[in-house]
C-alpha atoms as a PDB file:
ATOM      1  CA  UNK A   1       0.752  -5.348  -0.483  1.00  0.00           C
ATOM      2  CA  UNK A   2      -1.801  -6.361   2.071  1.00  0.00           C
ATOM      3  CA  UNK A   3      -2.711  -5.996   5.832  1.00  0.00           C
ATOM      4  CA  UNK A   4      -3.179  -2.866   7.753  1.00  0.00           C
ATOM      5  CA  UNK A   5      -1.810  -1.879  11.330  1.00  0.00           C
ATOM      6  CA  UNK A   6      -4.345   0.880  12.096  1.00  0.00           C
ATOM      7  CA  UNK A   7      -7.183   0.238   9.871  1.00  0.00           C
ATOM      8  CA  UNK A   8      -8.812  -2.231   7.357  1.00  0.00           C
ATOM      9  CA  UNK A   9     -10.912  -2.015   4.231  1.00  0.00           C
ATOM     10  CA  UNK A  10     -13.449  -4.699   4.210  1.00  0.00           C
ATOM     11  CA  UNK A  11     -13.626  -5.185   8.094  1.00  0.00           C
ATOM     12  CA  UNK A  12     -12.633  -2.262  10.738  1.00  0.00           C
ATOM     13  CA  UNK A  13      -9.056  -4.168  10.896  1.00  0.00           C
ATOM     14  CA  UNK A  14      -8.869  -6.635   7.892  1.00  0.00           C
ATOM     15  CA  UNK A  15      -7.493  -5.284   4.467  1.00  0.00           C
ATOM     16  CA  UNK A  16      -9.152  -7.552   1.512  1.00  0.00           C
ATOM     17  CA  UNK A  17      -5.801  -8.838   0.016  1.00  0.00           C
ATOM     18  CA  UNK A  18      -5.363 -10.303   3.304  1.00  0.00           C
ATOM     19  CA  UNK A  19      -8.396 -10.989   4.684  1.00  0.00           C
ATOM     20  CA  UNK A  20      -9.748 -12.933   1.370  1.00  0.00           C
ATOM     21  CA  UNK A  21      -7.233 -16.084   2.860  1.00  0.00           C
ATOM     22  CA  UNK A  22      -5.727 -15.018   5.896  1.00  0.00           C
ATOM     23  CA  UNK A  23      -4.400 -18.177   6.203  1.00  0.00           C
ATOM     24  CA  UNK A  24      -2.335 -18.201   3.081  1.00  0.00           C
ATOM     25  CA  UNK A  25      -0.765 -14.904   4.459  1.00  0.00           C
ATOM     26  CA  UNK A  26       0.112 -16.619   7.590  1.00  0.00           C
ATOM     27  CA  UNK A  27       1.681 -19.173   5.454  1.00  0.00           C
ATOM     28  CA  UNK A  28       3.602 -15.816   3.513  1.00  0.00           C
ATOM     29  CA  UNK A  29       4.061 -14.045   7.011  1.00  0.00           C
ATOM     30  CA  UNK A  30       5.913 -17.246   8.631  1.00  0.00           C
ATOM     31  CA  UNK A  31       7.750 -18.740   5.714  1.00  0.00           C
ATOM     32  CA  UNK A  32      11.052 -17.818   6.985  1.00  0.00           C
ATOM     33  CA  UNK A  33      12.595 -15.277   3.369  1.00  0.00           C
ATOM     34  CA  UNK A  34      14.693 -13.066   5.167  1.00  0.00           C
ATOM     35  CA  UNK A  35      14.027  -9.856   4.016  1.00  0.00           C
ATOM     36  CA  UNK A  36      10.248 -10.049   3.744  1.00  0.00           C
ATOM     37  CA  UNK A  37       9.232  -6.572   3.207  1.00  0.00           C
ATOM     38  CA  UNK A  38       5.235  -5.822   3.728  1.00  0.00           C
ATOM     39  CA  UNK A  39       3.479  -2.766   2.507  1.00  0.00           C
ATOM     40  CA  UNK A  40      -0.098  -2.279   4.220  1.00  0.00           C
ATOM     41  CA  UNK A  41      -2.462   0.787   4.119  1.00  0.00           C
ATOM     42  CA  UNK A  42      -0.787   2.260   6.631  1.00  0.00           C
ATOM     43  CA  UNK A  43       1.980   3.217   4.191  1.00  0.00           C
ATOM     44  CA  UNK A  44      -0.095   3.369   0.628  1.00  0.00           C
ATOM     45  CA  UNK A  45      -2.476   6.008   2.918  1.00  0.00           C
ATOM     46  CA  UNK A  46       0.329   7.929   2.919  1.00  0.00           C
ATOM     47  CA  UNK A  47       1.001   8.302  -0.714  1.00  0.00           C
ATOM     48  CA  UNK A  48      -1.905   9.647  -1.976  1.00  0.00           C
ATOM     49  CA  UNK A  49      -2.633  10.935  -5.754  1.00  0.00           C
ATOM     50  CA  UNK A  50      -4.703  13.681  -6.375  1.00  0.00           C
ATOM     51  CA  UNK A  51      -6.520  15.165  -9.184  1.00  0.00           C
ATOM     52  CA  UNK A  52      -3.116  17.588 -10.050  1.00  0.00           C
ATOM     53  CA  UNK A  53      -1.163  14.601  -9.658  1.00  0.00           C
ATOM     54  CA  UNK A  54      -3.522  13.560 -12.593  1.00  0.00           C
ATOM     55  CA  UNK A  55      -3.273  16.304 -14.416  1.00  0.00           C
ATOM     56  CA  UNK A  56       0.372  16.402 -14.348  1.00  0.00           C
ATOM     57  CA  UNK A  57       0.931  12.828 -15.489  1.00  0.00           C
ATOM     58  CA  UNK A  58      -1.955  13.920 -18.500  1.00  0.00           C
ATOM     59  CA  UNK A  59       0.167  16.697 -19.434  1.00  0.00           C
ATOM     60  CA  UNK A  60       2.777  14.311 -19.964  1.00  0.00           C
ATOM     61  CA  UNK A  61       1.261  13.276 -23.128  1.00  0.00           C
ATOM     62  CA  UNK A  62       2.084   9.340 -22.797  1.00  0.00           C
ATOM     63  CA  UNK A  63      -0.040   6.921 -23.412  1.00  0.00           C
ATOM     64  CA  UNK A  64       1.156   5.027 -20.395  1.00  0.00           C
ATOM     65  CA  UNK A  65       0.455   8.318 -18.026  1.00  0.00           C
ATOM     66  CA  UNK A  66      -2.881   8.742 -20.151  1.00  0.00           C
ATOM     67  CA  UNK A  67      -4.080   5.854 -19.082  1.00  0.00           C
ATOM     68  CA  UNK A  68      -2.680   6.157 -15.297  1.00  0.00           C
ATOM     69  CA  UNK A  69      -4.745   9.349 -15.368  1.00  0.00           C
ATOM     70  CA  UNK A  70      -7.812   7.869 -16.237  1.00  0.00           C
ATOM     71  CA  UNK A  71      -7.979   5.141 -14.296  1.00  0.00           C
ATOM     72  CA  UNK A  72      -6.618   7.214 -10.900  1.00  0.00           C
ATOM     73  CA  UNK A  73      -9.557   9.379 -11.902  1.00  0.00           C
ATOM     74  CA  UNK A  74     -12.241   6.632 -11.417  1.00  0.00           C
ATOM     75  CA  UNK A  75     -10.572   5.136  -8.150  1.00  0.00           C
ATOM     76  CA  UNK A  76     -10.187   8.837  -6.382  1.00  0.00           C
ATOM     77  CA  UNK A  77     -14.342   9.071  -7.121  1.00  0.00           C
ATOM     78  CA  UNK A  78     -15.058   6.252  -5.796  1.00  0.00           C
ATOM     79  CA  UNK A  79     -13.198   6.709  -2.836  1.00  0.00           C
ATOM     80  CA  UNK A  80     -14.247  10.464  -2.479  1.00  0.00           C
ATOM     81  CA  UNK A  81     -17.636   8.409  -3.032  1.00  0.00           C
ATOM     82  CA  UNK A  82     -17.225   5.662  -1.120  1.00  0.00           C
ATOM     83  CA  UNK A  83     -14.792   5.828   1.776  1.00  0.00           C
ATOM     84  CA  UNK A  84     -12.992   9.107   1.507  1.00  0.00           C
ATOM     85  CA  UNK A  85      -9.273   9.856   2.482  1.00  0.00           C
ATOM     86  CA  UNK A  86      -8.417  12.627   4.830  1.00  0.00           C
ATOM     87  CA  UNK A  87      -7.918  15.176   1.666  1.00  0.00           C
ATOM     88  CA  UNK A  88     -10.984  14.631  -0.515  1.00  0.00           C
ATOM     89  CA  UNK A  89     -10.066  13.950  -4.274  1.00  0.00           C
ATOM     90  CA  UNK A  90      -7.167  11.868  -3.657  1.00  0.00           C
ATOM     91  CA  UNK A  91      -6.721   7.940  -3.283  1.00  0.00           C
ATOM     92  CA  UNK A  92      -4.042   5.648  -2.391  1.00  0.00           C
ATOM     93  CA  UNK A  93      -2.707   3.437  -5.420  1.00  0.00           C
ATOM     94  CA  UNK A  94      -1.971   0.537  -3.101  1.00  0.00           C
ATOM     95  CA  UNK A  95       0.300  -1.494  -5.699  1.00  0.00           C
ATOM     96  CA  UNK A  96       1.867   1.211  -7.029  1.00  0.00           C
ATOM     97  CA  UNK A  97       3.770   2.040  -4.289  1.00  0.00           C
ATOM     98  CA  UNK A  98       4.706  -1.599  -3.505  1.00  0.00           C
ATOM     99  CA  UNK A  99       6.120  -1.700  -6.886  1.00  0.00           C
ATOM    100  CA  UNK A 100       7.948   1.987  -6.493  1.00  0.00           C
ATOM    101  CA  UNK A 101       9.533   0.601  -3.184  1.00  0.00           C
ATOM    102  CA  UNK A 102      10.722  -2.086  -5.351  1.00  0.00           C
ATOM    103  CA  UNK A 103      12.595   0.309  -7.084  1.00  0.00           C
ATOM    104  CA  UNK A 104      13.563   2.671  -4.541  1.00  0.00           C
ATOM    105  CA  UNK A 105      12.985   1.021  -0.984  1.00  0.00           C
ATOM    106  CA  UNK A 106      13.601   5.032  -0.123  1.00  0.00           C
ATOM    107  CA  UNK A 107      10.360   5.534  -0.698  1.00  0.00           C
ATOM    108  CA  UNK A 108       8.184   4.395   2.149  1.00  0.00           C
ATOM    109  CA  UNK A 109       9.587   4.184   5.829  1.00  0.00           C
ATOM    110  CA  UNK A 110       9.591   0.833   7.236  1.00  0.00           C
ATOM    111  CA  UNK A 111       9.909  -1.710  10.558  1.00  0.00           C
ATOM    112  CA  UNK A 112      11.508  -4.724  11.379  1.00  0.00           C
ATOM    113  CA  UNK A 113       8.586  -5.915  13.536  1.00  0.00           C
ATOM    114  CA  UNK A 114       7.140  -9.382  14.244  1.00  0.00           C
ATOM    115  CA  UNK A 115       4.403 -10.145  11.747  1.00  0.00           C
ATOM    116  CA  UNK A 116       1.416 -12.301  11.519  1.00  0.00           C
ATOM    117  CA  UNK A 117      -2.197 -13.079  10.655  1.00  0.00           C
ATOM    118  CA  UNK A 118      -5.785 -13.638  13.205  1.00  0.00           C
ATOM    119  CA  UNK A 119      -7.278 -16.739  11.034  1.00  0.00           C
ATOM    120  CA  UNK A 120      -9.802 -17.911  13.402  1.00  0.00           C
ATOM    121  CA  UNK A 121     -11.003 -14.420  15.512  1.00  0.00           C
ATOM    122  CA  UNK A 122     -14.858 -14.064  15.278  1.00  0.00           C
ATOM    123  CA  UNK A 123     -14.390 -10.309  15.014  1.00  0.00           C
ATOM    124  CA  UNK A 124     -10.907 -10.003  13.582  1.00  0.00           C
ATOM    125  CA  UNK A 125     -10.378 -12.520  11.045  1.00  0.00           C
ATOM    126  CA  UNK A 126      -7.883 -11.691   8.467  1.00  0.00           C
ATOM    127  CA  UNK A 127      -6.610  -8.749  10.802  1.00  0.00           C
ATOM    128  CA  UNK A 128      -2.571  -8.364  10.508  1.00  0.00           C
ATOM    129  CA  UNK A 129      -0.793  -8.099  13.638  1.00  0.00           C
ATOM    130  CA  UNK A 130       2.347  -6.034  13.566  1.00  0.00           C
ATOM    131  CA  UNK A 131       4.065  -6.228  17.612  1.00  0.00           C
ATOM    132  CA  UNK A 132       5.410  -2.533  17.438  1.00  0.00           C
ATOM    133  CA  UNK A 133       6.495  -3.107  20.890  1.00  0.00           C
ATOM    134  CA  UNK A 134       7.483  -6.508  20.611  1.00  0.00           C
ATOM    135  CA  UNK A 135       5.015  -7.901  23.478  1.00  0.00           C
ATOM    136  CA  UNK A 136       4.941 -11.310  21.801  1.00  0.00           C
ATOM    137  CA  UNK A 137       8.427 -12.466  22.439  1.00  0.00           C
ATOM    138  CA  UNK A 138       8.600 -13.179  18.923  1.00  0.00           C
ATOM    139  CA  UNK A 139      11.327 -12.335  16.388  1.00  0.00           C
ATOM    140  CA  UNK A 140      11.347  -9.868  13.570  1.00  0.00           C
ATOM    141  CA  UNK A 141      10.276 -11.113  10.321  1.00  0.00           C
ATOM    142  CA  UNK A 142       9.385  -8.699   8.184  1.00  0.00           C
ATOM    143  CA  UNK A 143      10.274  -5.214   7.470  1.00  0.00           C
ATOM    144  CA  UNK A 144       6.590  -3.888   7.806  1.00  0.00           C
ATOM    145  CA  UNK A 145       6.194   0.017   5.933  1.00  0.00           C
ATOM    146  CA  UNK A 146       4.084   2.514   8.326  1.00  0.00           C
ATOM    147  CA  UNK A 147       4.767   5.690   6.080  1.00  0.00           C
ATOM    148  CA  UNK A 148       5.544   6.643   2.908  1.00  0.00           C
ATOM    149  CA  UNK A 149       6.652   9.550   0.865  1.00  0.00           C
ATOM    150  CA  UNK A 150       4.142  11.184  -1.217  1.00  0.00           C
ATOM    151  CA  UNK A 151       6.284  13.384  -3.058  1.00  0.00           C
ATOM    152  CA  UNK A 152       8.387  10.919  -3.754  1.00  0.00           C
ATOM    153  CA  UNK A 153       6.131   8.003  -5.220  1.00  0.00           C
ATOM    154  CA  UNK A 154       3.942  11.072  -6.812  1.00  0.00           C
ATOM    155  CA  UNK A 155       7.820  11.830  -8.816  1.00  0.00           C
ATOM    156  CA  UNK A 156       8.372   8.448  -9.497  1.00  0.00           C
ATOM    157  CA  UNK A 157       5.251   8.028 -11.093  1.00  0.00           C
ATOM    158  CA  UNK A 158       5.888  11.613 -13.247  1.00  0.00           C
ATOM    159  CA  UNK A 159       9.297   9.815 -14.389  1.00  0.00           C
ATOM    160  CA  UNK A 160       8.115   6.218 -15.384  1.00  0.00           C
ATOM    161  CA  UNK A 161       5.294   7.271 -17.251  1.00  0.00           C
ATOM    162  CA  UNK A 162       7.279  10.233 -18.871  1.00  0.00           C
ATOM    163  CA  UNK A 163       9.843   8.046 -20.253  1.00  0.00           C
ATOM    164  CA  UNK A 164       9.247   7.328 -24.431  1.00  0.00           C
ATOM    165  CA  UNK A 165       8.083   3.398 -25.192  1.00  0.00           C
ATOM    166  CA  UNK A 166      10.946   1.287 -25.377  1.00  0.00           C
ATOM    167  CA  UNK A 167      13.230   2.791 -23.068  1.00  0.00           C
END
């Protein structure tokens, strides 16, 4: 999880994971794995949780989607607080969804696009740069996600945290 296409979260184009030692991405970004798969908040602000979403895992009466509750709670007030989604009283759950892809890659729509990091820009250090339109002349490495689907991750989440300890 890390970068962002359309927006940041620390600077107007830099996400933190990213931007915190863009050059290590680079390093990540270039390293040649052939499937490298790259989920920035371009996809995780696509798979928002909400307050029902909350309530539904509560109602679940897990501890595991207790405590999913809770703490989904505190991070959709502090970004209704702080730097609110498009729908106020939800938030992304960035790893989440990187780990649901994992599982089902189904869930978030993805590019193979050219991939890399700006390490030295004055004004766009730690930015990502996906080539959408392949302007670079460089090839594909990494399938980047631009979407994914809320519904989806949301019943994914409902079904992990439903399932009894120790299955």
């Amino acid at each position: 999880m890390g970068g962002g296409h359309y927006c940041g979260n620390i600077t107007p184009l830099a996400e933190f994971n990213v931007w915190a030692d863009p050059e290590a991405a680079r390093v990540v970004f270039n390293c040649g794995v052939p499937r490298l798969t790259i989920v920035p908040l371009d996809a995780t602000h696509w798979a928002l949780l909400s307050i029902a979403g909350c309530d539904a895992l509560d109602a679940l009466g897990t501890p595991a989607a207790t405590a999913c509750a809770t703490f989904v709670r505190r991070r959709i007030a502090g970004y209704d607080s702080d730097q609110p989604m498009e729908r106020p009283g939800t938030a992304p759950v960035h790893d989440a969804l990187c780990v649901a892809a994992l599982v089902d890659r189904s869930v978030i729509t993805s590019r193979r696009v050219h991939a890399d990091v700006e390490t030295h820009g004055e004004l766009t250090v730690g930015q990502t740069v996906f080539d959408v339109a392949a302007r670079g002349g460089n090839k594909p490495n990494a399938d980047v996600a631009f979407g994914a689907d809320e519904r989806k991750f949301v019943r994914m989440l409902r079904e992990t945290f439903a399932a009894p300890a120790g299955t």
